[in-house]
C-alpha atoms as a PDB file:
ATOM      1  CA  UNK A   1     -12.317   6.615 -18.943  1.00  0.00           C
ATOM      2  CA  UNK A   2      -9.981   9.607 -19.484  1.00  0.00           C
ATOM      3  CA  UNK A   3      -6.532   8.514 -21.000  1.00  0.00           C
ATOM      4  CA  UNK A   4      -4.406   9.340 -17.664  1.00  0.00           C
ATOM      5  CA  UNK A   5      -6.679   6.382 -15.918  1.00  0.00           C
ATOM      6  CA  UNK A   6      -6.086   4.092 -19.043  1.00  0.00           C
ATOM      7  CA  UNK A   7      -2.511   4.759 -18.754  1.00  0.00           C
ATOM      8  CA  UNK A   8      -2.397   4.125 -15.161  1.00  0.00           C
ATOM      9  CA  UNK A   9      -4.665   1.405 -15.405  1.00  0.00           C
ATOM     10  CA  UNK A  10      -2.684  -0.125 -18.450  1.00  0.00           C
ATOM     11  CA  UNK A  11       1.054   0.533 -16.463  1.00  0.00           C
ATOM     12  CA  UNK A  12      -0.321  -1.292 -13.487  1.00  0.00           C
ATOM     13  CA  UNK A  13      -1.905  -4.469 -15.495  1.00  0.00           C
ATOM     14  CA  UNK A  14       1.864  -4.518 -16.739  1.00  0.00           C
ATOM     15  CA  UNK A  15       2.852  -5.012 -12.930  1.00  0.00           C
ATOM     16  CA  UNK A  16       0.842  -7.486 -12.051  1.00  0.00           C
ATOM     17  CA  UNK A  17       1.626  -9.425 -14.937  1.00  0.00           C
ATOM     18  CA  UNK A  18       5.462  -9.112 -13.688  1.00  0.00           C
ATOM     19  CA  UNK A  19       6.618  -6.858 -16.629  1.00  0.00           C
ATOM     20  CA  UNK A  20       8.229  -3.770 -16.658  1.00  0.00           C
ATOM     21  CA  UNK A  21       6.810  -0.580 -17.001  1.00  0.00           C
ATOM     22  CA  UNK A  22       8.525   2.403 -19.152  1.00  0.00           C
ATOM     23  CA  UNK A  23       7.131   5.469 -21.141  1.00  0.00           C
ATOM     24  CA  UNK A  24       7.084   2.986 -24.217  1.00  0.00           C
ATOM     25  CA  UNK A  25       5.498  -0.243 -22.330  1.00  0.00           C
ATOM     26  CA  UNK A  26       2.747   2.386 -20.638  1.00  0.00           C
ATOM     27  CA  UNK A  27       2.256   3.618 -23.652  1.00  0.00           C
ATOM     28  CA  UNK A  28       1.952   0.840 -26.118  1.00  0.00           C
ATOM     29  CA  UNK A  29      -0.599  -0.704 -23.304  1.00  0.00           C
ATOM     30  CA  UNK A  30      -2.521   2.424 -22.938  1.00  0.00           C
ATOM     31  CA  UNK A  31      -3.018   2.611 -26.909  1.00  0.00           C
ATOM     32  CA  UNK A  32      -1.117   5.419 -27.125  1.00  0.00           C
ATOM     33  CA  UNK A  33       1.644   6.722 -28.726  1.00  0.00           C
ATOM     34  CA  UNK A  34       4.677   7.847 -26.181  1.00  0.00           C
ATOM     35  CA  UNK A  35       4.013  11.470 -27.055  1.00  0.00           C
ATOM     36  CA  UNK A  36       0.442  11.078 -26.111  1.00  0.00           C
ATOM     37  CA  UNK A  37       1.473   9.111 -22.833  1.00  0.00           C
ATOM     38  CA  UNK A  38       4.376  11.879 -22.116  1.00  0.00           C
ATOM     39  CA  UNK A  39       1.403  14.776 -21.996  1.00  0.00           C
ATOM     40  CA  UNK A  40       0.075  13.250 -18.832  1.00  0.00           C
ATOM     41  CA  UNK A  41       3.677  12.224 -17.493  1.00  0.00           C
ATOM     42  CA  UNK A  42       6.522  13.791 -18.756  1.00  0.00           C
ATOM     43  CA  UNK A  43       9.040  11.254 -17.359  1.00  0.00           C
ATOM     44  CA  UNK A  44       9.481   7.891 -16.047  1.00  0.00           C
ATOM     45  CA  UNK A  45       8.965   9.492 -12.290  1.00  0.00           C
ATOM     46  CA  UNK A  46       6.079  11.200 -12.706  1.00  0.00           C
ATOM     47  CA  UNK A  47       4.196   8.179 -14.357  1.00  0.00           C
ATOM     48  CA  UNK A  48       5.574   5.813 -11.414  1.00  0.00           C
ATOM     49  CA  UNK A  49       4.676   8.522  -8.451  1.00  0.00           C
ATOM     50  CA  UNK A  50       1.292   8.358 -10.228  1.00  0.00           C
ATOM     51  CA  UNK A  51       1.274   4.808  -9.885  1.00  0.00           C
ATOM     52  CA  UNK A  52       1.922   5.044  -5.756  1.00  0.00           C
ATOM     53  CA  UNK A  53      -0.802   6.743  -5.818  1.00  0.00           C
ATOM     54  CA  UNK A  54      -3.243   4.955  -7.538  1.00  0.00           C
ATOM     55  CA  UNK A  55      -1.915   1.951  -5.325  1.00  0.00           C
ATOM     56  CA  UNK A  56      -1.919   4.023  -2.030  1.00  0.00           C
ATOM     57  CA  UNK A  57      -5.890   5.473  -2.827  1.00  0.00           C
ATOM     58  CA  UNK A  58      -7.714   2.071  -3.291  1.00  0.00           C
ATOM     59  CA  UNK A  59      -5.584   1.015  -0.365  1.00  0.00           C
ATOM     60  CA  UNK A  60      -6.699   4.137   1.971  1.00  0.00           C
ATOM     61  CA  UNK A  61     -10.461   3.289   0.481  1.00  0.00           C
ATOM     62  CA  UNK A  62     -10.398   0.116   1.352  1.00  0.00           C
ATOM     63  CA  UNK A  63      -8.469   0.442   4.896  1.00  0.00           C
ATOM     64  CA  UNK A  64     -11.112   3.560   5.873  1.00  0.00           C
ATOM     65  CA  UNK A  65     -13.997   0.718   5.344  1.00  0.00           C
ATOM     66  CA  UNK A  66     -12.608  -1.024   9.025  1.00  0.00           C
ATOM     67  CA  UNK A  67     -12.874   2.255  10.548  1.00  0.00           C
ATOM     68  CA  UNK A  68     -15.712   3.291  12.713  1.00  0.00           C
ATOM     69  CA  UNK A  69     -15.333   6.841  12.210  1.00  0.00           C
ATOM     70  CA  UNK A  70     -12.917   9.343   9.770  1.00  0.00           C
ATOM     71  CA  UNK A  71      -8.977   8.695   9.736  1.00  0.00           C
ATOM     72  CA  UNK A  72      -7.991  11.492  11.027  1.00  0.00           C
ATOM     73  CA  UNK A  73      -9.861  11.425  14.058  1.00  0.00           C
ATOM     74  CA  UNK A  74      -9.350   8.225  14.634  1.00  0.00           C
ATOM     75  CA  UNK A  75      -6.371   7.195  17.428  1.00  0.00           C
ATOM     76  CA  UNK A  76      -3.279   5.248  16.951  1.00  0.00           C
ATOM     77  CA  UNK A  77      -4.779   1.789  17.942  1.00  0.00           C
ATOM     78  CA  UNK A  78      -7.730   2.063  16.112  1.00  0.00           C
ATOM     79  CA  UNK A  79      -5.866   3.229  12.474  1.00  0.00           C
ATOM     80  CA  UNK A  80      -3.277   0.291  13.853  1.00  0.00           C
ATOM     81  CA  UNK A  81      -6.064  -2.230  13.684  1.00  0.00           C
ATOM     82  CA  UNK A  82      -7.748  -1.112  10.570  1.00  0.00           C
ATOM     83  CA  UNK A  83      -4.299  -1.392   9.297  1.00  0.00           C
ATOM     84  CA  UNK A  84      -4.270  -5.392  10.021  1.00  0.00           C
ATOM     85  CA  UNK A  85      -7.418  -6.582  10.026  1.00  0.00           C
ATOM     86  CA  UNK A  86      -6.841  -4.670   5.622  1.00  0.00           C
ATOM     87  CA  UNK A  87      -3.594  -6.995   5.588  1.00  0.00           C
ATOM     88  CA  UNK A  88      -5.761 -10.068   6.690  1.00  0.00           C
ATOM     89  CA  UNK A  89      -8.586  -9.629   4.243  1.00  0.00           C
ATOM     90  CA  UNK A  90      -7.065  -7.933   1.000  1.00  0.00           C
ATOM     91  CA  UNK A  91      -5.538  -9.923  -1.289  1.00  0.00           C
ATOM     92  CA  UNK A  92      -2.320  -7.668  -2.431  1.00  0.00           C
ATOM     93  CA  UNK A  93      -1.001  -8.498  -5.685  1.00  0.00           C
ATOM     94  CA  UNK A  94       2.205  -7.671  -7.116  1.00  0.00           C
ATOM     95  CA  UNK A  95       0.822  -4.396  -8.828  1.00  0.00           C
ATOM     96  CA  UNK A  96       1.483  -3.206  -4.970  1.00  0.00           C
ATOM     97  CA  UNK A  97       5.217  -3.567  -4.853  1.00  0.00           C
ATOM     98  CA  UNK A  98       5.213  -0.567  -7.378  1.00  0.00           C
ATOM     99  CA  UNK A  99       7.328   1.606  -5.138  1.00  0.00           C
ATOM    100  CA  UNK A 100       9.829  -1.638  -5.778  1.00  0.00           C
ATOM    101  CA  UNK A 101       9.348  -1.605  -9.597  1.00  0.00           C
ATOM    102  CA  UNK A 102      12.700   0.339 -10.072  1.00  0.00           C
ATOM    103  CA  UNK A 103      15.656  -0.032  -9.161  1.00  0.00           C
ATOM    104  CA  UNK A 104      16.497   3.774  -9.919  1.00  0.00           C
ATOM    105  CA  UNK A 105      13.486   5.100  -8.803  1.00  0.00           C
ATOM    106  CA  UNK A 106      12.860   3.147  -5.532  1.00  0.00           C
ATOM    107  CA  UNK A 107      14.258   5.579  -3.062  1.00  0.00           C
ATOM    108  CA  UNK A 108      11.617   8.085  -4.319  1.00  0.00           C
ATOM    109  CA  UNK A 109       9.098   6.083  -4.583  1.00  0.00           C
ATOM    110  CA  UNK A 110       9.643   4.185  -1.084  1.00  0.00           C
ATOM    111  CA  UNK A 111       9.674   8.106   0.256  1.00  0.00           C
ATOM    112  CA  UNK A 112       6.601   9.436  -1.150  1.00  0.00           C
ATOM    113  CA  UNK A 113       4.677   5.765  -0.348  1.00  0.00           C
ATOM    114  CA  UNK A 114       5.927   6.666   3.208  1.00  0.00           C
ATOM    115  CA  UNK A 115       4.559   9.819   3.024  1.00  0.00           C
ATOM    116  CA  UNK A 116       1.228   9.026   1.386  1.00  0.00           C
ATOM    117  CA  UNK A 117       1.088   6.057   4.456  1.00  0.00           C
ATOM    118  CA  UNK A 118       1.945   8.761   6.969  1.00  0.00           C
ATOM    119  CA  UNK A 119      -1.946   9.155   8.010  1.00  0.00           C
ATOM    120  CA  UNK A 120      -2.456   5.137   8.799  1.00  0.00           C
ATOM    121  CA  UNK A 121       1.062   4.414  10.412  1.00  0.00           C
ATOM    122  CA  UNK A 122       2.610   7.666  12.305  1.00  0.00           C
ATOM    123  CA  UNK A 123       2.362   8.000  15.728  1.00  0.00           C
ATOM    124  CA  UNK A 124       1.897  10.761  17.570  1.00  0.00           C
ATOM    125  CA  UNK A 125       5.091  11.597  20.213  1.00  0.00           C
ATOM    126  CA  UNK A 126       2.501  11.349  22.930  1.00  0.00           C
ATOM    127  CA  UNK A 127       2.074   8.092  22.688  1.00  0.00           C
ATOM    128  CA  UNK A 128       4.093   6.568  26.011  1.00  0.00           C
ATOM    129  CA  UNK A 129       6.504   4.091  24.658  1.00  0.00           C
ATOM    130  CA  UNK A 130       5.042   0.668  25.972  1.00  0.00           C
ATOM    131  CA  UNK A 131       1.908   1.547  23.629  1.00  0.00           C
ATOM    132  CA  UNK A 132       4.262   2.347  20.776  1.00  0.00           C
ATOM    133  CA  UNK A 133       6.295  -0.926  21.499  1.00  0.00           C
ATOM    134  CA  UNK A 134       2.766  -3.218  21.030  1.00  0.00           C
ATOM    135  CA  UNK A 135       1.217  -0.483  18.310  1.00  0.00           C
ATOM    136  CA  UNK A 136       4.615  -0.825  16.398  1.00  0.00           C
ATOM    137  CA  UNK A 137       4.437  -4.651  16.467  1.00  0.00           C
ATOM    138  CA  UNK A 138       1.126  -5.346  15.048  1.00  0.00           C
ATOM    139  CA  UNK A 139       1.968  -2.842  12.304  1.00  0.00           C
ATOM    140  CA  UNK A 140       5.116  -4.863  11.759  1.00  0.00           C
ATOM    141  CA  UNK A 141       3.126  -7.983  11.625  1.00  0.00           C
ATOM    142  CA  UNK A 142       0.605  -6.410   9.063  1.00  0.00           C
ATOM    143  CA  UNK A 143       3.617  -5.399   7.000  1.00  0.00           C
ATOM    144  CA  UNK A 144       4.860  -8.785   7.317  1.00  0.00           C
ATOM    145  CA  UNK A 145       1.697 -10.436   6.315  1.00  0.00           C
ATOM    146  CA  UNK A 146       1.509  -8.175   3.208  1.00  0.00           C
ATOM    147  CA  UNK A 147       4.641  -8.731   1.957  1.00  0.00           C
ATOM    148  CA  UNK A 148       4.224 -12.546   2.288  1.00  0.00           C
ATOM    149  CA  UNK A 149       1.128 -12.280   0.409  1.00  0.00           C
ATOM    150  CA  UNK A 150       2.129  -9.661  -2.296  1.00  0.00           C
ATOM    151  CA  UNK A 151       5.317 -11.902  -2.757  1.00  0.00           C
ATOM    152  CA  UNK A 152       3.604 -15.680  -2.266  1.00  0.00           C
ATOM    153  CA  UNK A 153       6.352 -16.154  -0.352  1.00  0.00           C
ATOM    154  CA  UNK A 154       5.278 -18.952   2.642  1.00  0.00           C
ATOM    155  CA  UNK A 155       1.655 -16.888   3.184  1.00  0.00           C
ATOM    156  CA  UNK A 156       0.226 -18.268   6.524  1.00  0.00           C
ATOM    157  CA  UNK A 157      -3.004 -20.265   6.147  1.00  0.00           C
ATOM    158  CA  UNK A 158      -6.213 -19.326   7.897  1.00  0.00           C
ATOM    159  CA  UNK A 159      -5.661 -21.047  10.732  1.00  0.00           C
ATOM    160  CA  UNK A 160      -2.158 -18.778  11.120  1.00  0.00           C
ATOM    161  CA  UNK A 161      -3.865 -16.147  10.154  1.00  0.00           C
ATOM    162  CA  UNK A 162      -6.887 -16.378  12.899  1.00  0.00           C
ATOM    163  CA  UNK A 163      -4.140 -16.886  15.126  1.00  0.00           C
ATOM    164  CA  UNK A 164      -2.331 -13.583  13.947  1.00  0.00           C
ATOM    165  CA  UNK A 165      -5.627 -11.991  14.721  1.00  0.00           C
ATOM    166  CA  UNK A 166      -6.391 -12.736  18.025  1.00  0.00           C
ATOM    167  CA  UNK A 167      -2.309 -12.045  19.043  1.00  0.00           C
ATOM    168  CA  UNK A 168      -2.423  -8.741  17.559  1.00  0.00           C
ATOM    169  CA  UNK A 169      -5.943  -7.907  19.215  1.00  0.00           C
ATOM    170  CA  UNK A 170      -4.509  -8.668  22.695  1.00  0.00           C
ATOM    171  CA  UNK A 171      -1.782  -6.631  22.230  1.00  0.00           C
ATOM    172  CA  UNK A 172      -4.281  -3.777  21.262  1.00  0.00           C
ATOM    173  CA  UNK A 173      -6.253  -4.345  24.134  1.00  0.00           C
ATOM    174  CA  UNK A 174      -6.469  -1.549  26.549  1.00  0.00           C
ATOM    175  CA  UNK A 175      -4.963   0.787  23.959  1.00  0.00           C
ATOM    176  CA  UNK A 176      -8.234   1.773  22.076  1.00  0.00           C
END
């Protein structure tokens, strides 16, 4: 494993385990010294972008496995629904909210996480509005979902979450 995965790696373990990450927490958890860890990211930014991501590529692997076909040919409904049925299944962890892990650096994190999430929840303009009205509210439900999970806070149990399912379904129907 090269030493810019063991740092990211390392900076993300620190997340989940509800630390703090800085070029001197990375660092010391990587093994290295912050010299070594400053080679592969100069500052505090670059090491967090890098941590979006790392966050944002297993997510994209893992949301491309309820797809039938590639992302980018795939249409709004379909990505929309590979979207949930990932929010159902994973199990997000805190290591997730890393676009929330500072304060000073959430507004540019938040923007490239948007940007980097662009592919699985844009929308085209041509999409006629009462599609983007039932498209936009199962997305908002997967969000919802997520962050319940990623924050334990009141996660709906299976039942719920069957339920979920089959609501967001029927408002996909006819849009596939």
């Amino acid at each position: 494993m090269s030493s810019r995965e063991q740092i990211l790696d390392g900076a993300l373990a620190l997340l989940k385990e509800g630390g703090s990450v800085s070029l001197e927490t990375a660092a010391r958890r990587a093994g290295l010294t912050k010299p070594g860890l400053m080679y592969h990211f100069p500052t505090k930014e670059a090491l967090m972008l890098a941590l979006v991501d790392r966050v944002v590529d297993g997510w994209e692997e893992r949301l491309a496995g309820f797809l039938a076909g590639p992302v980018d040919g795939a249409p709004p409904a379909a990505r929309m629904a590979a979207y949930l049925e990932w929010t159902l299944v994973d199990e997000p962890d805190l290591g997730d909210l890393v676009m929330f892990a500072d304060p000073r650096l959430c507004e540019r994190l938040t923007a490239h996480w948007v940007e980097r999430m662009e592919t699985w929840l844009a929308m085209p303009a041509s999409v006629p509005a009462e599609e983007r009205v039932r498209l936009t509210a199962v997305r908002l439900m997967a969000d919802g979902l997520w962050f319940a999970e990623a924050m334990r806070n009141h996660p709906p149990d299976e039942a719920t979450r069957a339920g979920l399912r089959d609501l967001a379904q029927s408002m996909l129907e006819g849009l596939r």
